[in-house]
C-alpha atoms as a PDB file:
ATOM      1  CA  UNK A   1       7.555 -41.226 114.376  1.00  0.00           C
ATOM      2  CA  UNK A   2       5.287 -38.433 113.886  1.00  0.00           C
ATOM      3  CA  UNK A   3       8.501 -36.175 112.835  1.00  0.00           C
ATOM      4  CA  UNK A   4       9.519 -39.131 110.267  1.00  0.00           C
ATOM      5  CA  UNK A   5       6.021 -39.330 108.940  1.00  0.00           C
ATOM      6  CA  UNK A   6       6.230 -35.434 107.854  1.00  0.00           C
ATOM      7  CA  UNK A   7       9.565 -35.920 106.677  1.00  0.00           C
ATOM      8  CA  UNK A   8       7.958 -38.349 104.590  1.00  0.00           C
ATOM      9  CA  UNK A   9       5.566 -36.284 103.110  1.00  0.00           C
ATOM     10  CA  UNK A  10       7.968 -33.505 102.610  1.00  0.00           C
ATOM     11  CA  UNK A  11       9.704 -35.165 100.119  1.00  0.00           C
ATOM     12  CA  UNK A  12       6.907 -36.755  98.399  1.00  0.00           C
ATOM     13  CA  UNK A  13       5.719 -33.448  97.863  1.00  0.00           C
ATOM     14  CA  UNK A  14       8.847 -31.896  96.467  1.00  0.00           C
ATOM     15  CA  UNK A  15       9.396 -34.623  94.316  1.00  0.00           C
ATOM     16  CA  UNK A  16       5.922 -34.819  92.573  1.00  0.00           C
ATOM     17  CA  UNK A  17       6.031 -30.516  92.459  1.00  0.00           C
ATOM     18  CA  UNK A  18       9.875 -31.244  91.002  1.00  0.00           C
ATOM     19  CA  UNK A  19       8.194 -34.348  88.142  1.00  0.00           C
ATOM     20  CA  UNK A  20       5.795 -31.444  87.352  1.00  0.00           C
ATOM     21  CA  UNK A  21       8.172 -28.628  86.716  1.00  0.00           C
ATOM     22  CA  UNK A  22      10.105 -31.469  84.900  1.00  0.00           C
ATOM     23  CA  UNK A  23       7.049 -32.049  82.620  1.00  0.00           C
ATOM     24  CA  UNK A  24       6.406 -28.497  82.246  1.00  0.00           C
ATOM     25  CA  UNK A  25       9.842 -27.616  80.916  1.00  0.00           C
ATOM     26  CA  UNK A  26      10.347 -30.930  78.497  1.00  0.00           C
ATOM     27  CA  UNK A  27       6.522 -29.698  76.650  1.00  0.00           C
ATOM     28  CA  UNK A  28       8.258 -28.699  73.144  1.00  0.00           C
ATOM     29  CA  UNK A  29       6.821 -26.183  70.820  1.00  0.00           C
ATOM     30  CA  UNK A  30       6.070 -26.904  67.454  1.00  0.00           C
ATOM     31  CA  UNK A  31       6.103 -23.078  65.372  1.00  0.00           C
ATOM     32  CA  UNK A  32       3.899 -22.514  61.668  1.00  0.00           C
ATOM     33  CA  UNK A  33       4.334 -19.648  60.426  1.00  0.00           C
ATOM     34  CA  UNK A  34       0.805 -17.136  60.055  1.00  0.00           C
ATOM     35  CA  UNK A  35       0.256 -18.121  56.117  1.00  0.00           C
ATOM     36  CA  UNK A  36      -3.453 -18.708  56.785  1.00  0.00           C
ATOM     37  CA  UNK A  37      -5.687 -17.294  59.484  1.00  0.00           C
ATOM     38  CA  UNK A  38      -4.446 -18.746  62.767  1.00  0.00           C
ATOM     39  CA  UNK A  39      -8.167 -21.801  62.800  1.00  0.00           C
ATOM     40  CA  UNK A  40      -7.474 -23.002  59.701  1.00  0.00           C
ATOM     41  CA  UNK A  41      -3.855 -23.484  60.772  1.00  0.00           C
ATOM     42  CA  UNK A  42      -4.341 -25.037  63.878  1.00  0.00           C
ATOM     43  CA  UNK A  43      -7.113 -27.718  61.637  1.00  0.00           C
ATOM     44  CA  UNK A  44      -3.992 -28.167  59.660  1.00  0.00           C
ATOM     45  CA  UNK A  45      -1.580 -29.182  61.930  1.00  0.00           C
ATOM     46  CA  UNK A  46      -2.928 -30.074  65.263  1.00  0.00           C
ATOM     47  CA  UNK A  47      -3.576 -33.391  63.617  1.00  0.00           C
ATOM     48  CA  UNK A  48       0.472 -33.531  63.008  1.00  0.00           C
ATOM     49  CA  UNK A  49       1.647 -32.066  66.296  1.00  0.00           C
ATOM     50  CA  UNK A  50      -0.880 -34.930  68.076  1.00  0.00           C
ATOM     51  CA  UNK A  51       1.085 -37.492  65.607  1.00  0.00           C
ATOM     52  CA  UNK A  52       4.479 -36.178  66.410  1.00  0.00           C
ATOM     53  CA  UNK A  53       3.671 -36.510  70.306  1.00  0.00           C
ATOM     54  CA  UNK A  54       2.220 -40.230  70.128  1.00  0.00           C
ATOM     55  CA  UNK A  55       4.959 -41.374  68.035  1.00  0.00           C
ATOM     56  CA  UNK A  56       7.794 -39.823  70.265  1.00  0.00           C
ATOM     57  CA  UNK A  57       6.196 -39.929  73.608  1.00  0.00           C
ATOM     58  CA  UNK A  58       6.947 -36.362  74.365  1.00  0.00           C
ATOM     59  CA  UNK A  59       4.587 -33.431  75.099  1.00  0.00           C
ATOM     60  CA  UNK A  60       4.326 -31.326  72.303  1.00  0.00           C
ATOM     61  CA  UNK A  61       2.009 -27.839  71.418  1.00  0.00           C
ATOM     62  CA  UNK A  62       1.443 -25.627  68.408  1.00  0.00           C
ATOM     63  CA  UNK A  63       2.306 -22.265  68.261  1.00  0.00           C
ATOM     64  CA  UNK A  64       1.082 -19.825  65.265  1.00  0.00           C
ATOM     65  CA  UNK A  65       3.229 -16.916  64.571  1.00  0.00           C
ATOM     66  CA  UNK A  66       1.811 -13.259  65.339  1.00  0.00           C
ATOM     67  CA  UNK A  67       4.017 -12.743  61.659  1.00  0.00           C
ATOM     68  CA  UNK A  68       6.476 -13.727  59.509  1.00  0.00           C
ATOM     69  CA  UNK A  69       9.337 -11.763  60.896  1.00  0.00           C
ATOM     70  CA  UNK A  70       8.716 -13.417  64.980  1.00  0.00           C
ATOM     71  CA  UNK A  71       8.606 -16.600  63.529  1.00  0.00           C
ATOM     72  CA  UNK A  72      11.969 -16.501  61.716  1.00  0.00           C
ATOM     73  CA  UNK A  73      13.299 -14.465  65.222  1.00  0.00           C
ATOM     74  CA  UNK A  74      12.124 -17.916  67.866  1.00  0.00           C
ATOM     75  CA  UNK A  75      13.573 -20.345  65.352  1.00  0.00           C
ATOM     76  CA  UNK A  76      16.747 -18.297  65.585  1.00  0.00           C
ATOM     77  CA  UNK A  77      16.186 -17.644  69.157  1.00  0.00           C
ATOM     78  CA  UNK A  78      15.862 -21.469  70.281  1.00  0.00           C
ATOM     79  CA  UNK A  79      12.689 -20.204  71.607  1.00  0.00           C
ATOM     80  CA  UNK A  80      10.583 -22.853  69.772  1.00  0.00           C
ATOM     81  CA  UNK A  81      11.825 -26.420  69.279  1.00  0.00           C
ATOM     82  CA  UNK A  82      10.289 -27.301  65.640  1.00  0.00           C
ATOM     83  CA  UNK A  83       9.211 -25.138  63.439  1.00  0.00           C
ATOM     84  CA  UNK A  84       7.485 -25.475  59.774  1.00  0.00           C
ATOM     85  CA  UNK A  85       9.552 -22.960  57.454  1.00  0.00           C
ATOM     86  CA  UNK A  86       8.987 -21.776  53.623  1.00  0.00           C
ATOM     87  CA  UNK A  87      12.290 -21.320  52.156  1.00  0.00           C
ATOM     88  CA  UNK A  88      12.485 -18.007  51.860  1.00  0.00           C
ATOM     89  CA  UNK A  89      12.177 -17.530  55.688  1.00  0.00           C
ATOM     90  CA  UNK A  90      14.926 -20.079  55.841  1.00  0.00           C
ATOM     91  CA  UNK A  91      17.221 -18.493  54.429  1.00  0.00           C
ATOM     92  CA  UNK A  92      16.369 -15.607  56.178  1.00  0.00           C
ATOM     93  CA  UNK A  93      16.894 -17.350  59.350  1.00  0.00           C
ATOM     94  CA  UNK A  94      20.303 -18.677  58.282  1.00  0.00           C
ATOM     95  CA  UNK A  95      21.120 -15.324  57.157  1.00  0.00           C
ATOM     96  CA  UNK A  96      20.469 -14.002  60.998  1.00  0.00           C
ATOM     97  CA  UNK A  97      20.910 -16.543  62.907  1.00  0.00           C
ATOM     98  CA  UNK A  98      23.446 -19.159  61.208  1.00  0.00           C
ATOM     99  CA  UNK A  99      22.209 -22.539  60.120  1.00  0.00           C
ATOM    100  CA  UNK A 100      19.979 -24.617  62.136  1.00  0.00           C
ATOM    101  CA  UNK A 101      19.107 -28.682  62.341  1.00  0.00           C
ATOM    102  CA  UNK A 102      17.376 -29.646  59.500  1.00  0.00           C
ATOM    103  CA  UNK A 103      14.587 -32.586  59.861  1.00  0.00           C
ATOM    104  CA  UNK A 104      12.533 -32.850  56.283  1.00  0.00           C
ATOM    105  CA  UNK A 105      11.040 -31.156  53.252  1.00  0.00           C
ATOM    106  CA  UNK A 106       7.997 -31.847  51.697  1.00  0.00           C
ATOM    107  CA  UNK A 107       7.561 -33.706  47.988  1.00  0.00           C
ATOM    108  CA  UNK A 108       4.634 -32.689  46.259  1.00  0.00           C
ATOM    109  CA  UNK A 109       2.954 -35.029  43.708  1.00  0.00           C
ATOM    110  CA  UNK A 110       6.740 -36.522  43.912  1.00  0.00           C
ATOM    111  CA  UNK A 111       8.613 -33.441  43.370  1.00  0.00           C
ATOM    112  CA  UNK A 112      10.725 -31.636  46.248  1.00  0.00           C
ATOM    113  CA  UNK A 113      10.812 -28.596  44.706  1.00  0.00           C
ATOM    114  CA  UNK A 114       8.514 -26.177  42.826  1.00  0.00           C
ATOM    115  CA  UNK A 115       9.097 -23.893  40.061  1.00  0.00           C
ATOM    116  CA  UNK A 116       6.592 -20.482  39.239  1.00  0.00           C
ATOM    117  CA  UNK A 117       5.776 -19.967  36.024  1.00  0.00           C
ATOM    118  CA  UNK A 118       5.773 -16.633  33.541  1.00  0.00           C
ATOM    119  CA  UNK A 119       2.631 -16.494  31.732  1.00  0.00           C
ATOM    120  CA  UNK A 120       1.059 -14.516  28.737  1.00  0.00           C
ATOM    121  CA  UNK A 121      -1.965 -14.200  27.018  1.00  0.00           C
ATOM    122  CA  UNK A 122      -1.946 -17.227  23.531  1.00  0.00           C
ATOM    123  CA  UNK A 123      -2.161 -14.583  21.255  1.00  0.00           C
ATOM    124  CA  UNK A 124       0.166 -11.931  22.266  1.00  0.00           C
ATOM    125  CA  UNK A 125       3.205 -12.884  19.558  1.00  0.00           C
ATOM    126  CA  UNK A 126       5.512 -13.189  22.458  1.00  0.00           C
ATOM    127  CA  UNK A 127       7.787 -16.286  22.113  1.00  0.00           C
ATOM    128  CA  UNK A 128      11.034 -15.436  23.990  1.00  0.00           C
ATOM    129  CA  UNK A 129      12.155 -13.569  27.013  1.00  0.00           C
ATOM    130  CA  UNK A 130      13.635 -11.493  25.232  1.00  0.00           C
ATOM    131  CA  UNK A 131      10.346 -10.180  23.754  1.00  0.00           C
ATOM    132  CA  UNK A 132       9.373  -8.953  27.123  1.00  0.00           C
ATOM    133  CA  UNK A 133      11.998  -6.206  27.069  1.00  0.00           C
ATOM    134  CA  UNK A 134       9.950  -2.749  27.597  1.00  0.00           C
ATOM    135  CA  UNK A 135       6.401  -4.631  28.157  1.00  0.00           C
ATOM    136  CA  UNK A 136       4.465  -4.173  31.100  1.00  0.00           C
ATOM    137  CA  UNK A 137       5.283  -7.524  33.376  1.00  0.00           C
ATOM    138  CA  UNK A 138       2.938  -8.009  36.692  1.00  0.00           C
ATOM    139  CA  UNK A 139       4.591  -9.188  39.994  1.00  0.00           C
ATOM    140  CA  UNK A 140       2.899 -10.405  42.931  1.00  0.00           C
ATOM    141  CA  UNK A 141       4.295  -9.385  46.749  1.00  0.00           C
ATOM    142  CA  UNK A 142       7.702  -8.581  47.465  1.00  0.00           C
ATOM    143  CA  UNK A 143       8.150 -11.519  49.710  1.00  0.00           C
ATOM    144  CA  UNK A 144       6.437 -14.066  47.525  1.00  0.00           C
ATOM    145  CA  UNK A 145       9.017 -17.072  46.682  1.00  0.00           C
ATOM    146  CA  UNK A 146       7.111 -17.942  42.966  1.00  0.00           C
ATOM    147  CA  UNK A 147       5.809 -14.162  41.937  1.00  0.00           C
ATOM    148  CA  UNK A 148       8.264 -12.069  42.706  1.00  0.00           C
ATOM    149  CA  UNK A 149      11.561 -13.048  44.359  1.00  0.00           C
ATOM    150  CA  UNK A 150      12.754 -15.874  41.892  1.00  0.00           C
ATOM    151  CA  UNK A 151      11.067 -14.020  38.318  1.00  0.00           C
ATOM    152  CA  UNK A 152      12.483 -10.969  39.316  1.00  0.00           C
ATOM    153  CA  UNK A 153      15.433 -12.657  39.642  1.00  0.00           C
ATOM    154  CA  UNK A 154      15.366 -14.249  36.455  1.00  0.00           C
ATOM    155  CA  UNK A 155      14.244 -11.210  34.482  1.00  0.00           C
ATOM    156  CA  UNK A 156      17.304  -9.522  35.713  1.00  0.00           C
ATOM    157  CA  UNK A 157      19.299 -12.343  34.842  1.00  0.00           C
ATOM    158  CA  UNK A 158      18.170 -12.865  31.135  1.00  0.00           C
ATOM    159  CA  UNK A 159      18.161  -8.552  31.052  1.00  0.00           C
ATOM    160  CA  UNK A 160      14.748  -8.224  30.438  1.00  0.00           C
ATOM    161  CA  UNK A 161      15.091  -5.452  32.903  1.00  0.00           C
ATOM    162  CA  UNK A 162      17.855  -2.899  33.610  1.00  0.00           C
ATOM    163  CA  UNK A 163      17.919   0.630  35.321  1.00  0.00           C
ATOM    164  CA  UNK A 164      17.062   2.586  31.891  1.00  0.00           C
ATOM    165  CA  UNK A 165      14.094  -0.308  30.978  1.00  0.00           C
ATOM    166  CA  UNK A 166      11.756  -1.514  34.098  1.00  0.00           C
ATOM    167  CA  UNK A 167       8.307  -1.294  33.469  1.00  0.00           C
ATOM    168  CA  UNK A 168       6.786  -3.939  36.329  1.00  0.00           C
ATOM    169  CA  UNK A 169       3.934  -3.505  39.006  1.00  0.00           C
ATOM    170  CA  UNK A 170       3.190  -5.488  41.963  1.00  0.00           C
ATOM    171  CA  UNK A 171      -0.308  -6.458  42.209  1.00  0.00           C
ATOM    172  CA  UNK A 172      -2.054  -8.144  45.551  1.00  0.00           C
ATOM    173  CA  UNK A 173      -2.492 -12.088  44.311  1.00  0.00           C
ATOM    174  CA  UNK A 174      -1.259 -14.339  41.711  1.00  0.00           C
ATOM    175  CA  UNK A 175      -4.964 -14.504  40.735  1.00  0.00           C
ATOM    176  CA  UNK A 176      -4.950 -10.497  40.123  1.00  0.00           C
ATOM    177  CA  UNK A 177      -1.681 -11.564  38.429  1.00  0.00           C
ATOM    178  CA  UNK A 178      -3.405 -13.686  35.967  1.00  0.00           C
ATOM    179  CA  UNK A 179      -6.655 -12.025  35.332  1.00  0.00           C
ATOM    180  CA  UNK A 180      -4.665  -8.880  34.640  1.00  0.00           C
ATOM    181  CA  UNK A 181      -2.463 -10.304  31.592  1.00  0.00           C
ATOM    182  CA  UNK A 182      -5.795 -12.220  30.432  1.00  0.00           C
ATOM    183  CA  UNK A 183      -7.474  -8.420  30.415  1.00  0.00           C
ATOM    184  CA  UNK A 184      -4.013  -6.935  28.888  1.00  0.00           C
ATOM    185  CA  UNK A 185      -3.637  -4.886  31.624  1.00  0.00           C
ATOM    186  CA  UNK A 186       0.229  -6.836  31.251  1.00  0.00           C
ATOM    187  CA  UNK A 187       1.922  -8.408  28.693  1.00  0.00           C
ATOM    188  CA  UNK A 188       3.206 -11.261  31.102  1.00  0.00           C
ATOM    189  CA  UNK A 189       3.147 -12.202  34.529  1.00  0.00           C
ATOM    190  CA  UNK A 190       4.526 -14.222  37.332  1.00  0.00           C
ATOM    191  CA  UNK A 191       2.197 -16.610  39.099  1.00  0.00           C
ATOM    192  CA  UNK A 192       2.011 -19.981  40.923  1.00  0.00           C
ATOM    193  CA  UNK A 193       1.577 -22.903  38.613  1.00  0.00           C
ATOM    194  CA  UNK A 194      -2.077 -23.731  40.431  1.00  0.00           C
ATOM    195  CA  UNK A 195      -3.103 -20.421  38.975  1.00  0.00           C
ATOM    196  CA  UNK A 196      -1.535 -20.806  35.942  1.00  0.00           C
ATOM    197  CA  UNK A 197      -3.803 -23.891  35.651  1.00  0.00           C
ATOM    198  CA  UNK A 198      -6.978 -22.570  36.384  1.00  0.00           C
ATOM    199  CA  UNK A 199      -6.481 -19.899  34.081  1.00  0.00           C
ATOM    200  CA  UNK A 200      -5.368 -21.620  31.246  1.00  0.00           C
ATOM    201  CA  UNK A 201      -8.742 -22.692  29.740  1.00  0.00           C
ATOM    202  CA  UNK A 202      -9.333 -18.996  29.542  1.00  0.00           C
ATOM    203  CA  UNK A 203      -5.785 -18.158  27.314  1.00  0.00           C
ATOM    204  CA  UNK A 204      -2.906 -18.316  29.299  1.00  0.00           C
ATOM    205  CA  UNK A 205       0.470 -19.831  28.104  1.00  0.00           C
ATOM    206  CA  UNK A 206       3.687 -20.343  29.993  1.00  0.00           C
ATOM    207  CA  UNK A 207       6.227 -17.897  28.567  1.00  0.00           C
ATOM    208  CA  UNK A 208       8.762 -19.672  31.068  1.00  0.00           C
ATOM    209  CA  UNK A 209       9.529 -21.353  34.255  1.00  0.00           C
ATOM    210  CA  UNK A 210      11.450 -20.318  36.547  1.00  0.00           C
ATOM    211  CA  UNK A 211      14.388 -22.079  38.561  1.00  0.00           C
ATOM    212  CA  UNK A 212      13.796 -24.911  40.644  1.00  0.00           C
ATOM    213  CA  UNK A 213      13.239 -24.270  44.390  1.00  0.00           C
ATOM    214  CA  UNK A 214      13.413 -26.682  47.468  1.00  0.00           C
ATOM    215  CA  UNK A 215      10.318 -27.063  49.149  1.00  0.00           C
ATOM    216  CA  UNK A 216       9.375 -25.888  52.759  1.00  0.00           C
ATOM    217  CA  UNK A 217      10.538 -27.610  55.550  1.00  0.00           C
ATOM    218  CA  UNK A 218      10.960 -28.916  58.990  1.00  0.00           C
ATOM    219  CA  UNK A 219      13.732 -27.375  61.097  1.00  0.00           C
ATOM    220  CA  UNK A 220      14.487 -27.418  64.680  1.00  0.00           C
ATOM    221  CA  UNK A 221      16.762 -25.569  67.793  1.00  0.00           C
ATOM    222  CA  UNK A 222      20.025 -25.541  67.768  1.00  0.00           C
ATOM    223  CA  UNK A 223      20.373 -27.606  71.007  1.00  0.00           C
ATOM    224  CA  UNK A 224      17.144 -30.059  70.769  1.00  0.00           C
ATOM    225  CA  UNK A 225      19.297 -33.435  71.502  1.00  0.00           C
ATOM    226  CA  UNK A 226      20.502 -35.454  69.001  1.00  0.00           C
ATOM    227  CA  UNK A 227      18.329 -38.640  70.173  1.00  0.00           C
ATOM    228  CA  UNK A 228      15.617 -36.083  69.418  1.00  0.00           C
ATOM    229  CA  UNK A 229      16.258 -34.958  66.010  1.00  0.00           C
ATOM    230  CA  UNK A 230      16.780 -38.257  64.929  1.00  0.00           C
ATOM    231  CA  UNK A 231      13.614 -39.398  65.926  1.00  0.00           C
ATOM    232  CA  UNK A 232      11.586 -36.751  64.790  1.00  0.00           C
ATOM    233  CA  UNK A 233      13.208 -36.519  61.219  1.00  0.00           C
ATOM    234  CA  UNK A 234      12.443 -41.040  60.947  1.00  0.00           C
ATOM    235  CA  UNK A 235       9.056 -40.078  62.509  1.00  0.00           C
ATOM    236  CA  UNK A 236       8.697 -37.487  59.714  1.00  0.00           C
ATOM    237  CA  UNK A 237      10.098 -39.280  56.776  1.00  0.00           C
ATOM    238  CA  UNK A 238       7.743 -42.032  57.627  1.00  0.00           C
ATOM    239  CA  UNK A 239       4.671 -40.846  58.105  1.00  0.00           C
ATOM    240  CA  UNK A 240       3.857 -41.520  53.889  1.00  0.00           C
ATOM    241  CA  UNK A 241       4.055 -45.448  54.665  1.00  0.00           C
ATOM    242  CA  UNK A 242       0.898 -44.957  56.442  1.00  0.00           C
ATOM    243  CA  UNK A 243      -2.740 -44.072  55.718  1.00  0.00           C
ATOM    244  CA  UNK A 244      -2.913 -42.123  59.205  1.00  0.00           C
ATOM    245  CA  UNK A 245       0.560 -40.394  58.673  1.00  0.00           C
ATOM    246  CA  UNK A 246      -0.004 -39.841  54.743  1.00  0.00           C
ATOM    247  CA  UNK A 247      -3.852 -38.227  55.326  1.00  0.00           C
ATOM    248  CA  UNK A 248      -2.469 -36.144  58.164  1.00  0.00           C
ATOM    249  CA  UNK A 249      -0.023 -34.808  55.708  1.00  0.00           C
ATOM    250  CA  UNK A 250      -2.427 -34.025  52.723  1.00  0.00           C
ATOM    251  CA  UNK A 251      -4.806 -32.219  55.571  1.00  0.00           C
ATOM    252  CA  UNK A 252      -1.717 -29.712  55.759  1.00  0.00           C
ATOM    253  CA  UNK A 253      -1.755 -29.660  51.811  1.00  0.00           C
ATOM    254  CA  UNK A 254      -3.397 -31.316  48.684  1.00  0.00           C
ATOM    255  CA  UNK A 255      -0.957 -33.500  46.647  1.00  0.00           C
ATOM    256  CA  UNK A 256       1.851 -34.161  49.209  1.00  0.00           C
ATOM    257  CA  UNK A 257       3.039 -37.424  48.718  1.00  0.00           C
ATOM    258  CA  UNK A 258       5.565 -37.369  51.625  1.00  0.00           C
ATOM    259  CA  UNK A 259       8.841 -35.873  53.873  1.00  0.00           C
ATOM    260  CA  UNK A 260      11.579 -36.497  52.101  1.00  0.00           C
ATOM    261  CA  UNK A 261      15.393 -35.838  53.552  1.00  0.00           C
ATOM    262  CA  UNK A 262      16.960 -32.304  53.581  1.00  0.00           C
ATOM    263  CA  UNK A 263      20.302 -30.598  53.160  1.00  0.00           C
ATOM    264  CA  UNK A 264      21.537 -27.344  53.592  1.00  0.00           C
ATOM    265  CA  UNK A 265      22.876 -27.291  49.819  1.00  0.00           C
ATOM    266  CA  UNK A 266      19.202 -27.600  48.547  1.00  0.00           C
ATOM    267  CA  UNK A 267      18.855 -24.167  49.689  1.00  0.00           C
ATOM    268  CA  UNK A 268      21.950 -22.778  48.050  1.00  0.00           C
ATOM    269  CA  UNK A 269      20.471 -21.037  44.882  1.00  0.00           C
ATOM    270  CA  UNK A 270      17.617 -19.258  46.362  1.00  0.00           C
ATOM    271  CA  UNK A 271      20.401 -17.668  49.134  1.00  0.00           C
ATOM    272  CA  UNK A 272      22.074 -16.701  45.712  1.00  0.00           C
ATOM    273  CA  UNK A 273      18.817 -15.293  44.541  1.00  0.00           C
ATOM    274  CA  UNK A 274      18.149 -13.204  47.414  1.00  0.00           C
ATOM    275  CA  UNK A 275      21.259 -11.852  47.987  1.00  0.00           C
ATOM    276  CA  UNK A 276      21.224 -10.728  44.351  1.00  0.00           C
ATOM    277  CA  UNK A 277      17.610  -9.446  44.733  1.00  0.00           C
ATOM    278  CA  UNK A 278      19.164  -7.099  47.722  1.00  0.00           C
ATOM    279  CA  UNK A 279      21.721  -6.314  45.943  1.00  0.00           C
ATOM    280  CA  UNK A 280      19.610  -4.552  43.041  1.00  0.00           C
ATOM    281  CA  UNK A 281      17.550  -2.876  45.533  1.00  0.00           C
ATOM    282  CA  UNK A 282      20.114  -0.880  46.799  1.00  0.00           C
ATOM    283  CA  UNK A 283      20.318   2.666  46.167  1.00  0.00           C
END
């Protein structure tokens, strides 16, 4: 009896250790990249990784990358099982790694895409262009989507700048951006419309805007399970018919109205863009 009562307890102790280790490996990981100092991220979407749990049931935590270039490398890895994405790291990823389950995008102010803006001063005669052909043009960071991937792009494209006539600096922010063509430091420059906004009052005007660019989005491991994915992405697509889900989604960012579906296509011109943009940086 004794012998059967240890028995007993044998196996109730394996199994709870075994419903442990079974807990322990089915916590997912939810991955933001490091676009803000690591607090203000984790005020940002805490709120949303605590949503996605409740809704789903399952055991999920945050994880901030140390940079850009690990986050892009455990999304490709499958060593994180969601991950928030701008586009260009997308298509980075896809690039590497080949393409991964896609879950949602966001729509700002009712728009799933976003387009930068090329801006000079009201009363510098420019009207086209065209006109910006040997002026000095401001760009912001090489890895920005809006102020220096897709203008430089464009500038290319409409041969505003060649090998024999490129006359272009890369300043810090889009702000520097903007107060620099306001001093005439520039003739133009390439800046988020938020800034262009802010600065308009003072004598900015929008030259031109460039193409249109899917939003960031919601992406997860290539082997999450389908039951999985399809509840996260209705969990995601949902949360705007609800104060709670809606206010968790503006506490990420002002002016999101929602998750909206995804496809791989919506990425299609920026991998276009980039691959150009390489292209032109080669010796």
């Amino acid at each position: 009896m004794i012998k059967l009562c240890l028995n007993i307890n044998f196996i109730l102790i394996f199994l709870i250790s075994f419903s442990h280790k079974i807990y322990a490996e089915e916590t997912l990981i939810f991955a933001v990249h490091p676009f803000l100092p690591s607090s203000e991220l984790e005020k940002k979407f805490n709120p949303l990784v605590n949503y996605l749990s409740q809704q789903s049931g399952l055991d999920i935590t945050l994880k901030i990358g140390s940079n850009y270039e690990e986050h892009i490398e455990y999304i490709g890895s499958d060593k994180v099982d969601i991950a928030f994405m701008g586009p260009v790291s997308y298509v980075k990823l896809v690039n590497l790694f080949g393409q991964k389950p896609l879950l949602a995008k966001l729509e700002i102010n009712g728009q799933s895409f976003f387009q930068g803006n090329i801006i000079v001063r009201n009363d510098s005669g420019i009207k086209s262009l065209a006109d910006l052909k040997g002026k000095r043009i401001a760009l912001g960071d090489i890895n920005s989507t809006m102020s220096y991937i897709v203008p430089h792009h464009l500038l290319h494209r409409t041969d505003v700048f060649s090998k024999q006539n490129i006359k272009h600096q890369l300043l810090p922010t889009h702000d520097d951006i903007a107060l620099a063509v306001l001093a005439g430091d520039f003739d133009a420059g390439a800046v988020k419309p938020a800034v262009f906004k802010h600065y308009e009052k003072d004598g900015l005007v929008i030259l031109a805007k460039t193409p249109k660019i899917s939003e960031h989005l919601f992406v997860t491991r290539s082997n999450l399970p389908k039951k999985q994915i399809q509840l996260f992405r209705q969990i995601l697509i949902n949360m705007k018919n609800t104060s709670e889900g809606l206010s968790i989604l503006q506490g990420i960012k002002k002016g999101i109205s929602g998750l909206v579906s995804v496809k791989e296509s919506d990425y299609s011109n920026l991998q276009k863009i980039i691959l150009e943009n390489e292209y032109l940086h080669k010796d």
